[in-house]
N, C-alpha and C. Protein backbone atom coordinates (compact mmCIF):
# COMPACT_ATOMS: atom_id res chain seq x y z
N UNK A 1 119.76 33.71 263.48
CA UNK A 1 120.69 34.83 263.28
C UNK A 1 120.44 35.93 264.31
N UNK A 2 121.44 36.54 264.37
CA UNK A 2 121.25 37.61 265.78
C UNK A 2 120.78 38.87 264.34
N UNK A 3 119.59 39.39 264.97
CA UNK A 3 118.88 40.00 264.54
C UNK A 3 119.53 41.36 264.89
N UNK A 4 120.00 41.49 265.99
CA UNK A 4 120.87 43.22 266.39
C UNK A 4 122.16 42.99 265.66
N UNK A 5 122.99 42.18 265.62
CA UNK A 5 124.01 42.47 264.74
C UNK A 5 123.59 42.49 263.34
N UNK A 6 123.05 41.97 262.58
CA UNK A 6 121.97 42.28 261.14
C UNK A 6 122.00 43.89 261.46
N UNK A 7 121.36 44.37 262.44
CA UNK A 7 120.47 46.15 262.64
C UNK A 7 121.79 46.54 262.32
N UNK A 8 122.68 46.24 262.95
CA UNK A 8 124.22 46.91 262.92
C UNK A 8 124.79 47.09 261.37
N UNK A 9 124.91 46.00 261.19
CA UNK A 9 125.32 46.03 259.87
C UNK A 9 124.95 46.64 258.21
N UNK A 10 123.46 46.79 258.90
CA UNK A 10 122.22 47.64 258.13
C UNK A 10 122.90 49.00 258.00
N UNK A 11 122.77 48.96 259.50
CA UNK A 11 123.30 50.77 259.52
C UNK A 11 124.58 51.21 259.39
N UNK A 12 125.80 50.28 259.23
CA UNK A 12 126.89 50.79 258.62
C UNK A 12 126.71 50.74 257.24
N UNK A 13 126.33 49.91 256.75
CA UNK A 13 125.91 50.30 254.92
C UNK A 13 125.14 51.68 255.03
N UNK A 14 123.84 51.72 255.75
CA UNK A 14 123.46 53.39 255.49
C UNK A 14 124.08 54.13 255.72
N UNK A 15 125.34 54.04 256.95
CA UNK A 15 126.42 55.42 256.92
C UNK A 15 126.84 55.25 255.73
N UNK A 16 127.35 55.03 255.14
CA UNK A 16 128.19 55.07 253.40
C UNK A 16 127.63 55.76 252.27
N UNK A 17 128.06 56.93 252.46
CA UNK A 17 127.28 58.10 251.48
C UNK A 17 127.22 57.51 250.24
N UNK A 18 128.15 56.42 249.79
CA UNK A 18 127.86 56.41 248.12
C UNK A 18 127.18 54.98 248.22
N UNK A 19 126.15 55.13 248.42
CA UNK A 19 124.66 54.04 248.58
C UNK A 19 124.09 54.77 246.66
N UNK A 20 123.52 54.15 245.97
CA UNK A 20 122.88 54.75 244.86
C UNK A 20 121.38 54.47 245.48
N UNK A 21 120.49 55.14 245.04
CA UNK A 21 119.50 55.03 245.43
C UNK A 21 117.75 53.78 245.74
N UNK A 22 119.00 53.07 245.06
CA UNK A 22 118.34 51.58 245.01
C UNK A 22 118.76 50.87 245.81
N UNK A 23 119.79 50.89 246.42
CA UNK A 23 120.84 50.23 247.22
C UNK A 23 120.37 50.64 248.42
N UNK A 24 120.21 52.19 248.75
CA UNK A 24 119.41 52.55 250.23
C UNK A 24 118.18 51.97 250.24
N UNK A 25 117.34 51.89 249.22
CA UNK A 25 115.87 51.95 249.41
C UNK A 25 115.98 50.69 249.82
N UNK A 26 116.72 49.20 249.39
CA UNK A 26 116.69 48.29 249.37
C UNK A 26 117.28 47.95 251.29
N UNK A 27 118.10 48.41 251.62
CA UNK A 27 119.25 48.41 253.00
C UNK A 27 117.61 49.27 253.85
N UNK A 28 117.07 50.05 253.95
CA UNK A 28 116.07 50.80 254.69
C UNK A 28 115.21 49.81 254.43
N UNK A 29 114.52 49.23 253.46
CA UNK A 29 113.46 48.05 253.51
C UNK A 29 113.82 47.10 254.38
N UNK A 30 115.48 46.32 254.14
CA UNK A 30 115.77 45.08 255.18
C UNK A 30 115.87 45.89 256.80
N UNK A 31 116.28 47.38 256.84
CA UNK A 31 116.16 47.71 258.21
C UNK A 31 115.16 47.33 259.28
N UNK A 32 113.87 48.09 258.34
CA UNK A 32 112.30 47.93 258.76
C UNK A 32 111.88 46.46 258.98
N UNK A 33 112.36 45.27 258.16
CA UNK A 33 112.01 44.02 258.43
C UNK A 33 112.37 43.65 259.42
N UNK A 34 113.79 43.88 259.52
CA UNK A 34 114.06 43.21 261.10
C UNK A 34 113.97 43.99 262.29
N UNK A 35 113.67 45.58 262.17
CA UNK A 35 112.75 46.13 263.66
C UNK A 35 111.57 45.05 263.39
N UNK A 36 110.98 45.11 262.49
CA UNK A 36 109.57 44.56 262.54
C UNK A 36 109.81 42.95 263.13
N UNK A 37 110.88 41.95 263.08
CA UNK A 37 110.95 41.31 263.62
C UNK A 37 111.58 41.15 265.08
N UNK A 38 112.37 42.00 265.41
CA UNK A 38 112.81 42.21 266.38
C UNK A 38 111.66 43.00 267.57
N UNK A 39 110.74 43.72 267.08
CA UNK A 39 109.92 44.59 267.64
C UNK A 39 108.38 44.22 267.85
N UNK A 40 108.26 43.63 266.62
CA UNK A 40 107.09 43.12 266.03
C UNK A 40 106.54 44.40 265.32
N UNK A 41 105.23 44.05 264.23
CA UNK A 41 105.35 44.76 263.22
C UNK A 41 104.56 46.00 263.66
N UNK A 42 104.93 46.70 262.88
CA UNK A 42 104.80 48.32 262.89
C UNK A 42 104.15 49.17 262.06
N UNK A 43 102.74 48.81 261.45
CA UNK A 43 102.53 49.67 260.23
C UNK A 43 101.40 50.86 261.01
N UNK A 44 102.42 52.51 261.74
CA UNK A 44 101.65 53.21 261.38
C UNK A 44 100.98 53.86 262.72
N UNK A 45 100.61 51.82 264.07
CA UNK A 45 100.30 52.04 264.90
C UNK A 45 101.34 51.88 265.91
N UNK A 46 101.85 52.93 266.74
CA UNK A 46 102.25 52.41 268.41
C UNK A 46 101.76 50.97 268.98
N UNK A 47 102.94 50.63 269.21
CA UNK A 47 102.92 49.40 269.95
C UNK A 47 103.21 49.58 271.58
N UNK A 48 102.15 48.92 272.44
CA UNK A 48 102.53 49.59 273.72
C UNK A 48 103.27 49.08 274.58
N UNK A 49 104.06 47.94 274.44
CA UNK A 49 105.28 47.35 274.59
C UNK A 49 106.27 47.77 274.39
N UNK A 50 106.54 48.89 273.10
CA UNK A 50 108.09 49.02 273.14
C UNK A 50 107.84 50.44 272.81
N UNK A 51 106.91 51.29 272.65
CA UNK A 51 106.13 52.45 271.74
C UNK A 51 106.78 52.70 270.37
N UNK A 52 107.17 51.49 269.54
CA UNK A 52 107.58 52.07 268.15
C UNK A 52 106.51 52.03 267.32
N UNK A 53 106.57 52.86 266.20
CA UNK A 53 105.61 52.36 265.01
C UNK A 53 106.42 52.97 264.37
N UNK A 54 105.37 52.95 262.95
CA UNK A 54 106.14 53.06 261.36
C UNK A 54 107.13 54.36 261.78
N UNK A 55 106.09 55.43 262.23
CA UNK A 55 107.13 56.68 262.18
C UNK A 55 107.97 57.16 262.75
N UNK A 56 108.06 56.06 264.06
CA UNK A 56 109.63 56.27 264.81
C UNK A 56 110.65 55.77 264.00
N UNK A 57 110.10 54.78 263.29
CA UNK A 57 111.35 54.10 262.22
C UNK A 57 111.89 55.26 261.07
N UNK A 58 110.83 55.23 260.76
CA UNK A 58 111.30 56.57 259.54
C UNK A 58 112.33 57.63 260.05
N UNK A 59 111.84 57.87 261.33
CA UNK A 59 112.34 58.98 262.18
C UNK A 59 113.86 58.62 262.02
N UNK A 60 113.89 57.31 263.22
CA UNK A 60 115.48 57.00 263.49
C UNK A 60 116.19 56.78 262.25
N UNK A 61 116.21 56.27 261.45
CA UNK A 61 116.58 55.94 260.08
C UNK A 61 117.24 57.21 259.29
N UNK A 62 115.81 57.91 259.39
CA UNK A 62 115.92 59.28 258.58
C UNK A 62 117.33 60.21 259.49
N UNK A 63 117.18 60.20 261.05
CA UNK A 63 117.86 60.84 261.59
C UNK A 63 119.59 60.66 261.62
N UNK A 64 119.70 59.26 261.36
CA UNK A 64 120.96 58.27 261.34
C UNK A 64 121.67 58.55 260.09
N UNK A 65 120.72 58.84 259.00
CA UNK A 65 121.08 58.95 257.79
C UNK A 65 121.31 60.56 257.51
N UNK A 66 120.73 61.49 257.97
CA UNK A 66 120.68 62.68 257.71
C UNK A 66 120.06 62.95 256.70
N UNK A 67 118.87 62.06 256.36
CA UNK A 67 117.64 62.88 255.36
C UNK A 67 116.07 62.86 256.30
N UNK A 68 115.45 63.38 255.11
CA UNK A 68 114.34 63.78 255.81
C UNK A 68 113.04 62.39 256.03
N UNK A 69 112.11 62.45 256.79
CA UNK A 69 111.69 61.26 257.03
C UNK A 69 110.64 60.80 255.51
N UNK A 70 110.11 61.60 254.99
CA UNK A 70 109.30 61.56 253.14
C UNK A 70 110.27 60.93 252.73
N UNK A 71 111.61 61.05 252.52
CA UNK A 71 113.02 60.49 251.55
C UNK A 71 112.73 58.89 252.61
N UNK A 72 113.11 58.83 253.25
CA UNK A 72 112.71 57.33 253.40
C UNK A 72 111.69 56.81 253.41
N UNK A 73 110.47 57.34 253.60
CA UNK A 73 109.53 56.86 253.31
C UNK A 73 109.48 56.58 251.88
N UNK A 74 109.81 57.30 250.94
CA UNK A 74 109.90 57.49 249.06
C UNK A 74 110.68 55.81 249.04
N UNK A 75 111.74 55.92 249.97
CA UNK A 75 112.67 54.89 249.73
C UNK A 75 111.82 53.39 249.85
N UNK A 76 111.30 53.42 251.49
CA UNK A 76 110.36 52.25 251.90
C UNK A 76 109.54 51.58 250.73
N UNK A 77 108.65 52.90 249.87
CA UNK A 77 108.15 52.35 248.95
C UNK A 77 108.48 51.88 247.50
N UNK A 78 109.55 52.21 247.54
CA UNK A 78 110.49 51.65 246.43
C UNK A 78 110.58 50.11 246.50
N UNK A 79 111.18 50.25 247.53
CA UNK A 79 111.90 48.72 247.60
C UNK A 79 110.60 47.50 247.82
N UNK A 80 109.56 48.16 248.26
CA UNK A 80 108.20 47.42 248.44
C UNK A 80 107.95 47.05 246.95
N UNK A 81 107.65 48.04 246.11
CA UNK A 81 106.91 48.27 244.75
C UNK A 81 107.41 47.96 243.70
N UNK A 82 108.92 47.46 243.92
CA UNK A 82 109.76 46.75 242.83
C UNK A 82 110.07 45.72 242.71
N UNK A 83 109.69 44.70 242.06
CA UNK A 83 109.95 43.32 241.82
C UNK A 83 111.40 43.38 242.40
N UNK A 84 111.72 41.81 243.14
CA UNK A 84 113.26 41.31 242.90
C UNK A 84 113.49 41.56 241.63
N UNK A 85 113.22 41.07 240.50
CA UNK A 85 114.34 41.21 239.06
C UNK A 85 113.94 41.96 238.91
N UNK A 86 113.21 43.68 239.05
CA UNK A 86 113.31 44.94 238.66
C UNK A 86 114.66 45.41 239.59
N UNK A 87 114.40 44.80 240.84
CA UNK A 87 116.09 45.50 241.88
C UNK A 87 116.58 45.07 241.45
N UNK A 88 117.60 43.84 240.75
CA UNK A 88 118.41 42.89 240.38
C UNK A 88 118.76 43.95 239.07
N UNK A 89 117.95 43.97 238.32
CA UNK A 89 118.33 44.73 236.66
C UNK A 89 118.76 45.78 236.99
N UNK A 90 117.91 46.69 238.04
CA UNK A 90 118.71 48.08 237.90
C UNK A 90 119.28 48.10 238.48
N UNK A 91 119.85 47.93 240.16
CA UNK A 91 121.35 47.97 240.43
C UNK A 91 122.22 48.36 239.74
N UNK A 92 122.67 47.77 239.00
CA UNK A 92 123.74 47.96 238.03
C UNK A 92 123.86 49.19 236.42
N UNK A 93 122.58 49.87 236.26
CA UNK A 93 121.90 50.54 235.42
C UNK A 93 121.78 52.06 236.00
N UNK A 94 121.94 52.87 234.69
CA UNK A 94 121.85 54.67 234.70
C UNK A 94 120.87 54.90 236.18
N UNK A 95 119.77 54.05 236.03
CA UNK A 95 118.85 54.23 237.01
C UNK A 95 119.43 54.62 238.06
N UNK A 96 120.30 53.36 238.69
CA UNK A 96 120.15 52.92 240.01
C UNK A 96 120.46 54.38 241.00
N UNK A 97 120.85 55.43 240.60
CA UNK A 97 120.46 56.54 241.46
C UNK A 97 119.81 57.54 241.13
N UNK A 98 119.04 57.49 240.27
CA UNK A 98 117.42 58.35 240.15
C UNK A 98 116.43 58.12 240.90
N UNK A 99 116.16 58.45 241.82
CA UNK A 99 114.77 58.36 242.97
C UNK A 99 113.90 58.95 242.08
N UNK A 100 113.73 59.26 241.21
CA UNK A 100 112.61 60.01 240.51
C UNK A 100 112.55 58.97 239.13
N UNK A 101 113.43 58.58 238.42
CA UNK A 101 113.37 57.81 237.62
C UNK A 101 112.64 56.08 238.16
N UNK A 102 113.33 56.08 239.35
CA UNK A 102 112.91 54.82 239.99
C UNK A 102 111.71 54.84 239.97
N UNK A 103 110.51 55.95 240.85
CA UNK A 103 109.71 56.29 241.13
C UNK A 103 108.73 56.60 239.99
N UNK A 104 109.21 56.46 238.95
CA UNK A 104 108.41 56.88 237.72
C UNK A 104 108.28 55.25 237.56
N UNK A 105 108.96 54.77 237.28
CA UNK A 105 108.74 53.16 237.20
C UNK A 105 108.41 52.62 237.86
N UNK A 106 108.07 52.81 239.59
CA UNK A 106 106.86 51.99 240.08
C UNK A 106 105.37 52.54 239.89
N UNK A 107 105.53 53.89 239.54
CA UNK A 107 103.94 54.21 239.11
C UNK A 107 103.14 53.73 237.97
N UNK A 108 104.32 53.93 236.99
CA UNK A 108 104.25 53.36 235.54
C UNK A 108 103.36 52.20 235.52
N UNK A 109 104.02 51.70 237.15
CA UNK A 109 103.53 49.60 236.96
C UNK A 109 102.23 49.86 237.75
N UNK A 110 101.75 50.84 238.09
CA UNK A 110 100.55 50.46 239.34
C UNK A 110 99.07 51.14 238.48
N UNK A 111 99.72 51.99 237.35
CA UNK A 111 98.60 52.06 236.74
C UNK A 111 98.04 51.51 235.63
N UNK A 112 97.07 51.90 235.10
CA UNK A 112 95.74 52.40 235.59
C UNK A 112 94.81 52.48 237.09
N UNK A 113 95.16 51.14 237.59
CA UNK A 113 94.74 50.43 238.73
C UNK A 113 95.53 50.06 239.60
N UNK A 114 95.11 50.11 241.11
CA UNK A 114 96.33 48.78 241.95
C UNK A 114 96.32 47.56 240.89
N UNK A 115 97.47 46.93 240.63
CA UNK A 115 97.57 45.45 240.07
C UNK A 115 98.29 44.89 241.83
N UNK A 116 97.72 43.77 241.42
CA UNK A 116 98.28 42.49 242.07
C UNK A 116 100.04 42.67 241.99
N UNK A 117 100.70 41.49 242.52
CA UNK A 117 102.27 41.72 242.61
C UNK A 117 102.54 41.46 241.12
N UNK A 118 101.98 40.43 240.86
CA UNK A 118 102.59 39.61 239.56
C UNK A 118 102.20 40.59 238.46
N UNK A 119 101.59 41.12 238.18
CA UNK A 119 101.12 41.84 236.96
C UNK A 119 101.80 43.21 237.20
N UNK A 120 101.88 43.86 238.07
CA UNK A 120 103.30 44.91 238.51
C UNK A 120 104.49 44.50 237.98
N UNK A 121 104.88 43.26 238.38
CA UNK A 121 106.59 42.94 238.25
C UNK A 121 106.14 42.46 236.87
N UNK A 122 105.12 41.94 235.79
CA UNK A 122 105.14 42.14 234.37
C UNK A 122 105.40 43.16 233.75
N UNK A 123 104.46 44.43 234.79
CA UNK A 123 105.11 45.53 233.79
C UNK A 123 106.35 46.14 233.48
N UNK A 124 106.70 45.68 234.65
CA UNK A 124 108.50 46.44 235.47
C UNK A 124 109.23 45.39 233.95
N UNK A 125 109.18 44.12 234.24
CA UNK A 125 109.73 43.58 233.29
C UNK A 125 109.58 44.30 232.05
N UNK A 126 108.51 44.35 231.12
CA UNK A 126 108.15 45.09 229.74
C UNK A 126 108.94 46.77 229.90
N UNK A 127 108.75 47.15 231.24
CA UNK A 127 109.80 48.48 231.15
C UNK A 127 111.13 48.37 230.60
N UNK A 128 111.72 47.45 231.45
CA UNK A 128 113.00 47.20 231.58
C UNK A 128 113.68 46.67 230.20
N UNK A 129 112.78 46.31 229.29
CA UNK A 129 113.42 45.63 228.34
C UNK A 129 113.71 46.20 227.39
């Protein structure tokens, strides 16, 4: 697949102000995957081949979108920290544009402790139900 027309298409869904907030976090996660494949990956450090890292992404993203670079970052970790069938359920749910409600429900799942993936997306499940 052409990986720049994918970028393209990424970023006409992020122009579209009525994104709910699960829907961006989710469209900004697939963004970052395919710089990261297109670029190679990026967590944080400059790469001295192309000089991107994490926070030029945030940057351009954030700048394209007209929020601030924390709001996508908030977003990045959303879409990381939520099971597929936690995105799948809420999509369609009161949630799906509470960044703070969202965000309460991936913390919900990470404590007491870091858990593993699977015991996260258990709790998300037991939330959700």
């Amino acid at each position: 697949p052409d990986l720049e027309l994918r970028l393209g298409e990424i970023d006409e869904n992020l122009n579209r102000r009525n994104l709910s907030a699960i829907d961006r976090a989710v469209a900004i996660a697939e963004r970052r995957r395919v710089l990261d494949e297109l670029h190679g990956e990026t967590r944080g450090r400059k790469k001295k081949e192309d000089n991107l890292s994490l926070f030029s992404v945030n940057d351009a993203v954030a700048g394209k979108m007209g929020l601030h670079k924390k709001a996508v970052a908030r977003s990045l970790r959303l879409a990381r920290k939520l099971s597929p069938e936690a995105i799948w359920r809420l999509k369609d749910s009161r949630l799906a544009d509470h960044q703070a409600e969202l965000s309460a429900i991936v913390d919900a799942c990470m404590l007491p402790k870091p858990l593993n993936t699977e015991d996260a997306a258990e709790r998300q499940r037991n939330i959700l139900d």
